[in-house]
C-alpha atoms as a PDB file:
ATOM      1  CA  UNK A   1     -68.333 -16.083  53.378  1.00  0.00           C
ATOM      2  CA  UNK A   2     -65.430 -14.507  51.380  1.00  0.00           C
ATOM      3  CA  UNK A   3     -63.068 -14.654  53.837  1.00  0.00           C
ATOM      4  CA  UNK A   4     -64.105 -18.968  54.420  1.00  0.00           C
ATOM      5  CA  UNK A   5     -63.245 -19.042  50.675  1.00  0.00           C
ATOM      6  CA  UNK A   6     -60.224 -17.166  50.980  1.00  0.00           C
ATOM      7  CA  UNK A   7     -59.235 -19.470  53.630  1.00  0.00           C
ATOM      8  CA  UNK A   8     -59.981 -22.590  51.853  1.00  0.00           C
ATOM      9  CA  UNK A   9     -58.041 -21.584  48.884  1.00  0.00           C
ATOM     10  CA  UNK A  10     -55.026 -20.804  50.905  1.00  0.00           C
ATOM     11  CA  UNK A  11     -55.492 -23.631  52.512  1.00  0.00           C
ATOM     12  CA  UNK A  12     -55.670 -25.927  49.222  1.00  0.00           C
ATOM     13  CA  UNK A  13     -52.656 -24.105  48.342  1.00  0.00           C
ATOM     14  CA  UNK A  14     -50.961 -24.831  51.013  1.00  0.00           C
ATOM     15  CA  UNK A  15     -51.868 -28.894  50.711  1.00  0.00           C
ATOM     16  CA  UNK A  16     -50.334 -28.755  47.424  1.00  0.00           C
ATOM     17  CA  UNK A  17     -47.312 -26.845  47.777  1.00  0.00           C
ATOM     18  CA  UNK A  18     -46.779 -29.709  50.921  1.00  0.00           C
ATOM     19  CA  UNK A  19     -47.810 -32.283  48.620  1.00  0.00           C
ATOM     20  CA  UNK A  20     -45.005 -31.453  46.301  1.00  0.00           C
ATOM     21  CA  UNK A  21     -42.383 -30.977  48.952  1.00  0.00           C
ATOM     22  CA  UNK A  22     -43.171 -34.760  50.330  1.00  0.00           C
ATOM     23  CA  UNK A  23     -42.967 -35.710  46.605  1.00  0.00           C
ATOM     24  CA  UNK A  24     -40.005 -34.129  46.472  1.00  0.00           C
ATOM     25  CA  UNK A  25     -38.088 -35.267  49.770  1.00  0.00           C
ATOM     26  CA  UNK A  26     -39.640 -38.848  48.637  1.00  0.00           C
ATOM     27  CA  UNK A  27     -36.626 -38.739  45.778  1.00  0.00           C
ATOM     28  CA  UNK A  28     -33.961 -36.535  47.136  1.00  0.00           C
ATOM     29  CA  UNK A  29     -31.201 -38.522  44.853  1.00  0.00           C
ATOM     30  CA  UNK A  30     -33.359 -38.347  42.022  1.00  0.00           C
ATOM     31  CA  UNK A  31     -31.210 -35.557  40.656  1.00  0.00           C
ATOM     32  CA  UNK A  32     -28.780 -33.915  43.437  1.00  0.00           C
ATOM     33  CA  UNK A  33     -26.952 -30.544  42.576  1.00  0.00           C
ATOM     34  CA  UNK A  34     -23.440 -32.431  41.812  1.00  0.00           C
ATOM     35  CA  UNK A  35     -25.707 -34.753  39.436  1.00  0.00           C
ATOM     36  CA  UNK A  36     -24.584 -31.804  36.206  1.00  0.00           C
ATOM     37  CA  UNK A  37     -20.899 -33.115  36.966  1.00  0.00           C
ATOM     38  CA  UNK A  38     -21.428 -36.416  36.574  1.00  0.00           C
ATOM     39  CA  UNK A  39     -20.716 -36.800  32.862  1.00  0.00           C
ATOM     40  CA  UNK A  40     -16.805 -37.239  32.654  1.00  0.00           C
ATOM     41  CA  UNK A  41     -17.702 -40.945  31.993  1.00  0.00           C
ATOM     42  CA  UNK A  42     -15.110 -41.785  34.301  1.00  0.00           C
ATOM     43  CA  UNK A  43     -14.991 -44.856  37.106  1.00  0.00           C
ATOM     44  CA  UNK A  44     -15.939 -42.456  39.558  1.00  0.00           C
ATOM     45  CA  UNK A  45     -18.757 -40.887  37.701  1.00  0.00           C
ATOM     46  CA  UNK A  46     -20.117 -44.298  37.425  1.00  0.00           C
ATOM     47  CA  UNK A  47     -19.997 -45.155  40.951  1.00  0.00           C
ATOM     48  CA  UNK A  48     -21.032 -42.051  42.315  1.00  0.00           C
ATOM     49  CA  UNK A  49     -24.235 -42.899  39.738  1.00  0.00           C
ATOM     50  CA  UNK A  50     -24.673 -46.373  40.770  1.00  0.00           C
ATOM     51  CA  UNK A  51     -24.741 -45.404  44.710  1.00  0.00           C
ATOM     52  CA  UNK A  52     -27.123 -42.605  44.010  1.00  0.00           C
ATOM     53  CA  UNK A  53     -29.536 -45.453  41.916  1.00  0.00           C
ATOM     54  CA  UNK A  54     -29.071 -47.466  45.112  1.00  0.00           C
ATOM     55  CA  UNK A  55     -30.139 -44.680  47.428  1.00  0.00           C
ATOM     56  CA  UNK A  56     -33.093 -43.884  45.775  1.00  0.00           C
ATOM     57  CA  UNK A  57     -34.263 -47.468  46.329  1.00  0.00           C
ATOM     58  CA  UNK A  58     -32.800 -47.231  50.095  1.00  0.00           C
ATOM     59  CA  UNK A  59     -32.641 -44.111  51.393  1.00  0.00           C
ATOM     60  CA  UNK A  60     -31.965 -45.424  55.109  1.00  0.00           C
ATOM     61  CA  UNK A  61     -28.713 -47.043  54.715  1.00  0.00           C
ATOM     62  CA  UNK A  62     -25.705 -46.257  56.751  1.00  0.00           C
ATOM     63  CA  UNK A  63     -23.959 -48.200  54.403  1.00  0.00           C
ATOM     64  CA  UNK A  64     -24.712 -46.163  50.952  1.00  0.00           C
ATOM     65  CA  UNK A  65     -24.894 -42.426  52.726  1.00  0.00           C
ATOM     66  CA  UNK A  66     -21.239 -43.560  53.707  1.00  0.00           C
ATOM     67  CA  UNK A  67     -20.097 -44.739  50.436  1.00  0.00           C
ATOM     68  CA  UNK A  68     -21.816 -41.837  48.573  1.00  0.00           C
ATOM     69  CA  UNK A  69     -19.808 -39.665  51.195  1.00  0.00           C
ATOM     70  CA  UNK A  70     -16.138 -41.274  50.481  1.00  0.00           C
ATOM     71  CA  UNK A  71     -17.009 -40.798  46.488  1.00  0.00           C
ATOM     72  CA  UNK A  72     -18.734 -37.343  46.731  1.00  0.00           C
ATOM     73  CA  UNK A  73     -14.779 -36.619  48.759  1.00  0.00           C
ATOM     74  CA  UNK A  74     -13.207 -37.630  45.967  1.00  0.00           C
ATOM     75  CA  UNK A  75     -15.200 -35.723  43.308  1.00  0.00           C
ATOM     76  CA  UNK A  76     -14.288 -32.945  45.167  1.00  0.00           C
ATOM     77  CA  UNK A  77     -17.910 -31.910  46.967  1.00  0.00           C
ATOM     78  CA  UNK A  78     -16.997 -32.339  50.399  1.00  0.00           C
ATOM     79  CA  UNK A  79     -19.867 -30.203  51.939  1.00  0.00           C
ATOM     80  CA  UNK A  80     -22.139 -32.384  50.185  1.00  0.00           C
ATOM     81  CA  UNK A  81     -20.178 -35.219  51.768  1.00  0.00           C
ATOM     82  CA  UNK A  82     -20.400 -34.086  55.017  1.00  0.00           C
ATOM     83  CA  UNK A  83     -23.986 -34.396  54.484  1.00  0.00           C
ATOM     84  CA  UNK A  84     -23.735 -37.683  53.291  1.00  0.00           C
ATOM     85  CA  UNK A  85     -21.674 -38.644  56.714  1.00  0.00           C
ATOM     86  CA  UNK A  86     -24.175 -37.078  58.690  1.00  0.00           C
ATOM     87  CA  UNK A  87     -27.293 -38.646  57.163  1.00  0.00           C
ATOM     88  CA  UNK A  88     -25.227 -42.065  57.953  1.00  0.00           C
ATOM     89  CA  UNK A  89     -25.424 -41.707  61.603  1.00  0.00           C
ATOM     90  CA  UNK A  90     -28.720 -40.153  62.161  1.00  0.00           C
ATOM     91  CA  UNK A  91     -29.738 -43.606  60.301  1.00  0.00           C
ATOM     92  CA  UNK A  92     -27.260 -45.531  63.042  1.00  0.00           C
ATOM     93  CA  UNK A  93     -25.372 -43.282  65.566  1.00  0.00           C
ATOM     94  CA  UNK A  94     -23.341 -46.434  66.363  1.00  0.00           C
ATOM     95  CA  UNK A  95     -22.186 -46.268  62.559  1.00  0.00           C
ATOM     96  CA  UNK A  96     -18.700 -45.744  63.713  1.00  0.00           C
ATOM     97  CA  UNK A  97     -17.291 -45.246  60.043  1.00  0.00           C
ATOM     98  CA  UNK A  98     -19.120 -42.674  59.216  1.00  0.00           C
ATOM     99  CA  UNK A  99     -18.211 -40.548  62.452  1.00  0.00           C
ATOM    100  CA  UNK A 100     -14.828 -40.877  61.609  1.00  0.00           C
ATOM    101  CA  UNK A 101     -15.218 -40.254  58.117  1.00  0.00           C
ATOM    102  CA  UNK A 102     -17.278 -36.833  59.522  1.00  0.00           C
ATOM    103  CA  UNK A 103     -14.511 -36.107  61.418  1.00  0.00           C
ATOM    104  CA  UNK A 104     -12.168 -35.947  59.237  1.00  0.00           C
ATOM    105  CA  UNK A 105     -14.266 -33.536  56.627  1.00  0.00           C
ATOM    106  CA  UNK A 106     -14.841 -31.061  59.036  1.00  0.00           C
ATOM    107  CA  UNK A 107     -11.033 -30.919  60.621  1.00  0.00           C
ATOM    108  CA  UNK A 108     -10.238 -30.699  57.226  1.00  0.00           C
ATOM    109  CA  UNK A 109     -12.527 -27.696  56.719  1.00  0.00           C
ATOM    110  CA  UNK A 110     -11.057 -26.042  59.991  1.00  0.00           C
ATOM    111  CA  UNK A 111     -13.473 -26.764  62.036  1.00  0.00           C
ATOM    112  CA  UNK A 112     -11.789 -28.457  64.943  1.00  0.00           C
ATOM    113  CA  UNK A 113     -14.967 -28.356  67.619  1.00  0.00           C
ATOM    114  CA  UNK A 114     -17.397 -30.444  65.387  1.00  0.00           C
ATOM    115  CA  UNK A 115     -14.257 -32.376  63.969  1.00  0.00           C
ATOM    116  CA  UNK A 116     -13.506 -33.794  67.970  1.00  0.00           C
ATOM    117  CA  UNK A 117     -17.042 -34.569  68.340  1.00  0.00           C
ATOM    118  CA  UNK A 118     -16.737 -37.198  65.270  1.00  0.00           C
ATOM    119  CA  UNK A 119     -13.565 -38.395  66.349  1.00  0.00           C
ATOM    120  CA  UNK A 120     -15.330 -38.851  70.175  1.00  0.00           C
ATOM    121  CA  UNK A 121     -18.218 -40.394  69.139  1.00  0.00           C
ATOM    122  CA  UNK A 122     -16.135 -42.637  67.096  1.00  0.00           C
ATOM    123  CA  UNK A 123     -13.725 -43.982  69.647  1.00  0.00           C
ATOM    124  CA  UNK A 124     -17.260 -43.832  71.898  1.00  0.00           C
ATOM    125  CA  UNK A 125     -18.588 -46.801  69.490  1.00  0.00           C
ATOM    126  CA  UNK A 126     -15.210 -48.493  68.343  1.00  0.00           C
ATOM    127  CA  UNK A 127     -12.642 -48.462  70.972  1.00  0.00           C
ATOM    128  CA  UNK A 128      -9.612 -49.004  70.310  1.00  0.00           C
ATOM    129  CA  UNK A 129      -9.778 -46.809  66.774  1.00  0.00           C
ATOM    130  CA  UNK A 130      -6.288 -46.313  66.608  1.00  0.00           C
ATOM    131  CA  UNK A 131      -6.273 -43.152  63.769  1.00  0.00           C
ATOM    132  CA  UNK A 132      -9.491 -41.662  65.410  1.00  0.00           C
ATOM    133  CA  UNK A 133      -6.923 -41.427  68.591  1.00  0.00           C
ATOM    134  CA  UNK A 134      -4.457 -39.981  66.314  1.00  0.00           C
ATOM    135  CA  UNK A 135      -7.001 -37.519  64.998  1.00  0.00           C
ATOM    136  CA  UNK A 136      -7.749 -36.389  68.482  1.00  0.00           C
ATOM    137  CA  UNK A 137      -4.292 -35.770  69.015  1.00  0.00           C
ATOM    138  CA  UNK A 138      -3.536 -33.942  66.071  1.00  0.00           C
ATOM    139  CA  UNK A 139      -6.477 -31.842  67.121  1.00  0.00           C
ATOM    140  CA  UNK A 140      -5.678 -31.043  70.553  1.00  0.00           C
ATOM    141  CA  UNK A 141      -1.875 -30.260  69.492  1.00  0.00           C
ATOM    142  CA  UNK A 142      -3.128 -27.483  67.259  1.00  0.00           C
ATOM    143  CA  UNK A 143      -5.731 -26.191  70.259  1.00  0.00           C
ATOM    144  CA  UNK A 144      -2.356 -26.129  72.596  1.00  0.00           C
ATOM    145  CA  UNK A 145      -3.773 -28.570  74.459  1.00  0.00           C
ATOM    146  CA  UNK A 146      -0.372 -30.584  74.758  1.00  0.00           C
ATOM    147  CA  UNK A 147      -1.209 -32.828  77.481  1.00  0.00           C
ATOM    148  CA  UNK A 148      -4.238 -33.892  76.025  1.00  0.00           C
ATOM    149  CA  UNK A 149      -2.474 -34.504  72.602  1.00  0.00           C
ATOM    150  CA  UNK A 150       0.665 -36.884  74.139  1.00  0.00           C
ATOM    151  CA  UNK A 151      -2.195 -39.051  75.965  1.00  0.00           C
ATOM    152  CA  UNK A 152      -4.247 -39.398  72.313  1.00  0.00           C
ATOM    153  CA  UNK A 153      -0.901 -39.957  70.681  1.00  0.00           C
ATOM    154  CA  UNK A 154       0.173 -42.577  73.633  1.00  0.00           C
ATOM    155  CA  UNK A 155      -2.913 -43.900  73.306  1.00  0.00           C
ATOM    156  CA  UNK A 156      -2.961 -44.632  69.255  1.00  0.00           C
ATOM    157  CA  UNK A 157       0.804 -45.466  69.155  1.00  0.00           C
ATOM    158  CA  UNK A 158       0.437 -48.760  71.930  1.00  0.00           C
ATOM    159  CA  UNK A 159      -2.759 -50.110  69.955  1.00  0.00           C
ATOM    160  CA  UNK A 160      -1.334 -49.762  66.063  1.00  0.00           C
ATOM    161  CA  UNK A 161       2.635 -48.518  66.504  1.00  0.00           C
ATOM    162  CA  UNK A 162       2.637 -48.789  62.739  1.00  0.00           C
ATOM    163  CA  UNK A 163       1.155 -45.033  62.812  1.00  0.00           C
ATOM    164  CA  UNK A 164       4.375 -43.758  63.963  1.00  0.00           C
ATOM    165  CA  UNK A 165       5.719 -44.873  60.296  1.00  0.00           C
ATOM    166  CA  UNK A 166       5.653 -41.990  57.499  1.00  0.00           C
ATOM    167  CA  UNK A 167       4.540 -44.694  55.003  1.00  0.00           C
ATOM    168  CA  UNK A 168       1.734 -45.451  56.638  1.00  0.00           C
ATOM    169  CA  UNK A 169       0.886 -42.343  58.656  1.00  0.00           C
ATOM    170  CA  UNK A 170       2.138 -39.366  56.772  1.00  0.00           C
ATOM    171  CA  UNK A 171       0.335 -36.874  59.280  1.00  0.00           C
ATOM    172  CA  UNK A 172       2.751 -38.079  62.027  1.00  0.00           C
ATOM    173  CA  UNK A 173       4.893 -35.406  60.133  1.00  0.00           C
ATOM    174  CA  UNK A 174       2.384 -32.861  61.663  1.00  0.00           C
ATOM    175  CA  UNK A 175       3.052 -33.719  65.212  1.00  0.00           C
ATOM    176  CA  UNK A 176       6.088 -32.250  67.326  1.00  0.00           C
ATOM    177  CA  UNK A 177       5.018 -34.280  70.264  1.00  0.00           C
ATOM    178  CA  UNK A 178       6.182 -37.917  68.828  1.00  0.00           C
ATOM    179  CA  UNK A 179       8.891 -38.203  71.538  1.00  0.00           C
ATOM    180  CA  UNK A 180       6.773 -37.216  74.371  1.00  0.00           C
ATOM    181  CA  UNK A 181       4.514 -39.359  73.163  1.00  0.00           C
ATOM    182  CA  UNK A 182       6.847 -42.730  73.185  1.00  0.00           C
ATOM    183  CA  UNK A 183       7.603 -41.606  76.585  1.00  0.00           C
ATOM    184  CA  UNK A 184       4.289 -41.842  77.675  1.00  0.00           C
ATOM    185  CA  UNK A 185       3.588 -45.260  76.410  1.00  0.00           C
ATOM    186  CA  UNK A 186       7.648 -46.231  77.352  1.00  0.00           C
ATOM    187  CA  UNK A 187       6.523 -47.828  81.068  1.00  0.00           C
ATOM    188  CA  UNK A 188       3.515 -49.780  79.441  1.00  0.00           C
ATOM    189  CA  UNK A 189       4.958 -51.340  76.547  1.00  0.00           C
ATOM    190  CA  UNK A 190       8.013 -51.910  78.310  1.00  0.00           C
ATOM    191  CA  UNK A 191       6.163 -53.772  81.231  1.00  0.00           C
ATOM    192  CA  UNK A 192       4.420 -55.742  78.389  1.00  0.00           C
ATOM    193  CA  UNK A 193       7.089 -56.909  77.246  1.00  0.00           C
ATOM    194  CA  UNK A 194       8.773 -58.120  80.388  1.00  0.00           C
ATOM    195  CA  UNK A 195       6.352 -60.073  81.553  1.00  0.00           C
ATOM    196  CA  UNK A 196       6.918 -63.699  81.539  1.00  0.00           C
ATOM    197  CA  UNK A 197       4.443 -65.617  82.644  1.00  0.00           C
ATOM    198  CA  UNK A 198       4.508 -69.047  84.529  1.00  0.00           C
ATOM    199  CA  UNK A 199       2.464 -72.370  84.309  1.00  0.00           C
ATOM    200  CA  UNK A 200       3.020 -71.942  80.294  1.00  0.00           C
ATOM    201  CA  UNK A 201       4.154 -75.532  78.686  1.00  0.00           C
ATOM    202  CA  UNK A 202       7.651 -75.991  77.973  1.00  0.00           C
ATOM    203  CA  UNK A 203       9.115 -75.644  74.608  1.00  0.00           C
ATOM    204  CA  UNK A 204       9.735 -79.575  73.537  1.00  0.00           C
ATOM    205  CA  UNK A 205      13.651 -80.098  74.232  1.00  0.00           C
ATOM    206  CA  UNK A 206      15.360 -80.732  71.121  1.00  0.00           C
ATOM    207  CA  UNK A 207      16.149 -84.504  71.141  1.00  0.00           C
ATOM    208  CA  UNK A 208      19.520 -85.859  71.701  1.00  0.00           C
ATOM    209  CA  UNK A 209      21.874 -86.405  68.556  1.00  0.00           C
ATOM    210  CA  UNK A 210      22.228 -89.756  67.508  1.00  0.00           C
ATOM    211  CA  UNK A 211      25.408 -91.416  68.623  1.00  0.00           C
ATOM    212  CA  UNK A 212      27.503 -92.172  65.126  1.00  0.00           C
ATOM    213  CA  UNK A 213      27.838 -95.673  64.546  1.00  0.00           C
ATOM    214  CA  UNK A 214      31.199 -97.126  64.042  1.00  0.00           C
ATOM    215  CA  UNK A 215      32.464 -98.457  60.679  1.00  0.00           C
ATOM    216  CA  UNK A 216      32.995-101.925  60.626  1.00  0.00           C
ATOM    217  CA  UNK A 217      36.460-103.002  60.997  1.00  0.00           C
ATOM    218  CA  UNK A 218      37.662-105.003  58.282  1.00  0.00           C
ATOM    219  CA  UNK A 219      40.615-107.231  59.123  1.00  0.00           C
ATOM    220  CA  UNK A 220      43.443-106.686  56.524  1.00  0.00           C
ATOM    221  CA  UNK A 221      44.299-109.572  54.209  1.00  0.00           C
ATOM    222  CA  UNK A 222      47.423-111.303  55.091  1.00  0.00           C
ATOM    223  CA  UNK A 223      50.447-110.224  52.489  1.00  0.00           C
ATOM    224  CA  UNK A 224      51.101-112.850  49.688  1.00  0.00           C
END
């Protein structure tokens, strides 16, 4: 009999304790850890707080976890932001933003393995994402893995060649493999470029010019 009412205390217990940890999880941006650093009253501040107000109403969105991320990056809590990245695409794994966004927090944090799964998974559901590409390459460069890196490079420079341009790229500075990489892509662009193609209409001919008409002779007056 003791050891029944042992049990059902422990039990009762342990129902509460649970009962307070769902209650818990039910708000987890009710008041985060980084919540204390909110009070610069700065732009940020606010729009960290408005996205966490939003959150708590709609936990499940790719779209606010991502957000939340990009401003918790910016604040300068980029583990939490990681989190937020993560939370993004367990919600969507197709949420292509966010894996490129998660990418770029964890190559940024050294960790090169977890950052090339981001960057994969993001060309995996956009393809064509020209900076992911870039990201790859930048990646496999560092791992020694120089083949791999001209191919990303190759690959990134043909879709967006803007990325080769400091002012828009400025990590391009961190490559040594730019002019391996343009001779990768040389035979593709340069067949794209050659091509003409036939059965396309004409440009219009420019018409004719006019022929000038003559001035009208005038017969001269007679003298006197």
């Amino acid at each position: 009999m003791k050891r029944t009412v042992l049990l059902v205390a422990a039990l009762a217990a342990f129902g509460c304790s649970t009962i307070s940890d769902l209650r818990k999880d039910d708000a987890p941006y009710a008041n985060p850890f980084y919540a204390k650093y909110l009070n610069t009253g700065s732009a940020l501040d606010a729009q960290i707080t408005r996205t966490l107000t939003a959150l708590q109403a709609d936990a499940g969105s790719p779209d606010l976890h991502n957000e939340l991320g990009m401003l918790l990056v910016q604040k300068g809590f980029p583990q939490d932001a990681e989190q937020e990245f993560e939370s993004a695409v367990s919600y969507d794994r197709r949420y292509f933003p966010a894996w490129y966004n998660l990418g770029l927090v964890r190559a940024a944090d050294g960790d090169e393995n977890g950052a090339r799964r981001a960057f994969r998974q993001t060309v995996k559901h956009k393809p064509g994402h020209a900076m992911a590409l870039f990201q790859l390459g930048l990646i496999e460069e560092k791992l020694h893995h120089t083949d791999r890196a001209i191919d990303y490079y190759a690959k990134a420079y043909t879709i967006n060649p803007a990325l080769m341009q400091v002012a828009v790229n400025p990590r391009v500075l961190d490559s040594k493999l730019l002019h391996l990489a343009l001779i990768k892509m040389y035979p593709t662009a340069h067949a794209r470029k050659s091509m003409t193609f036939q059965g396309a209409p004409a440009a219009p001919a420019a018409p004719p010019p006019a022929p000038a008409t003559p001035a009208p002779i005038v017969p001269a007056r007679p003298p006197g």
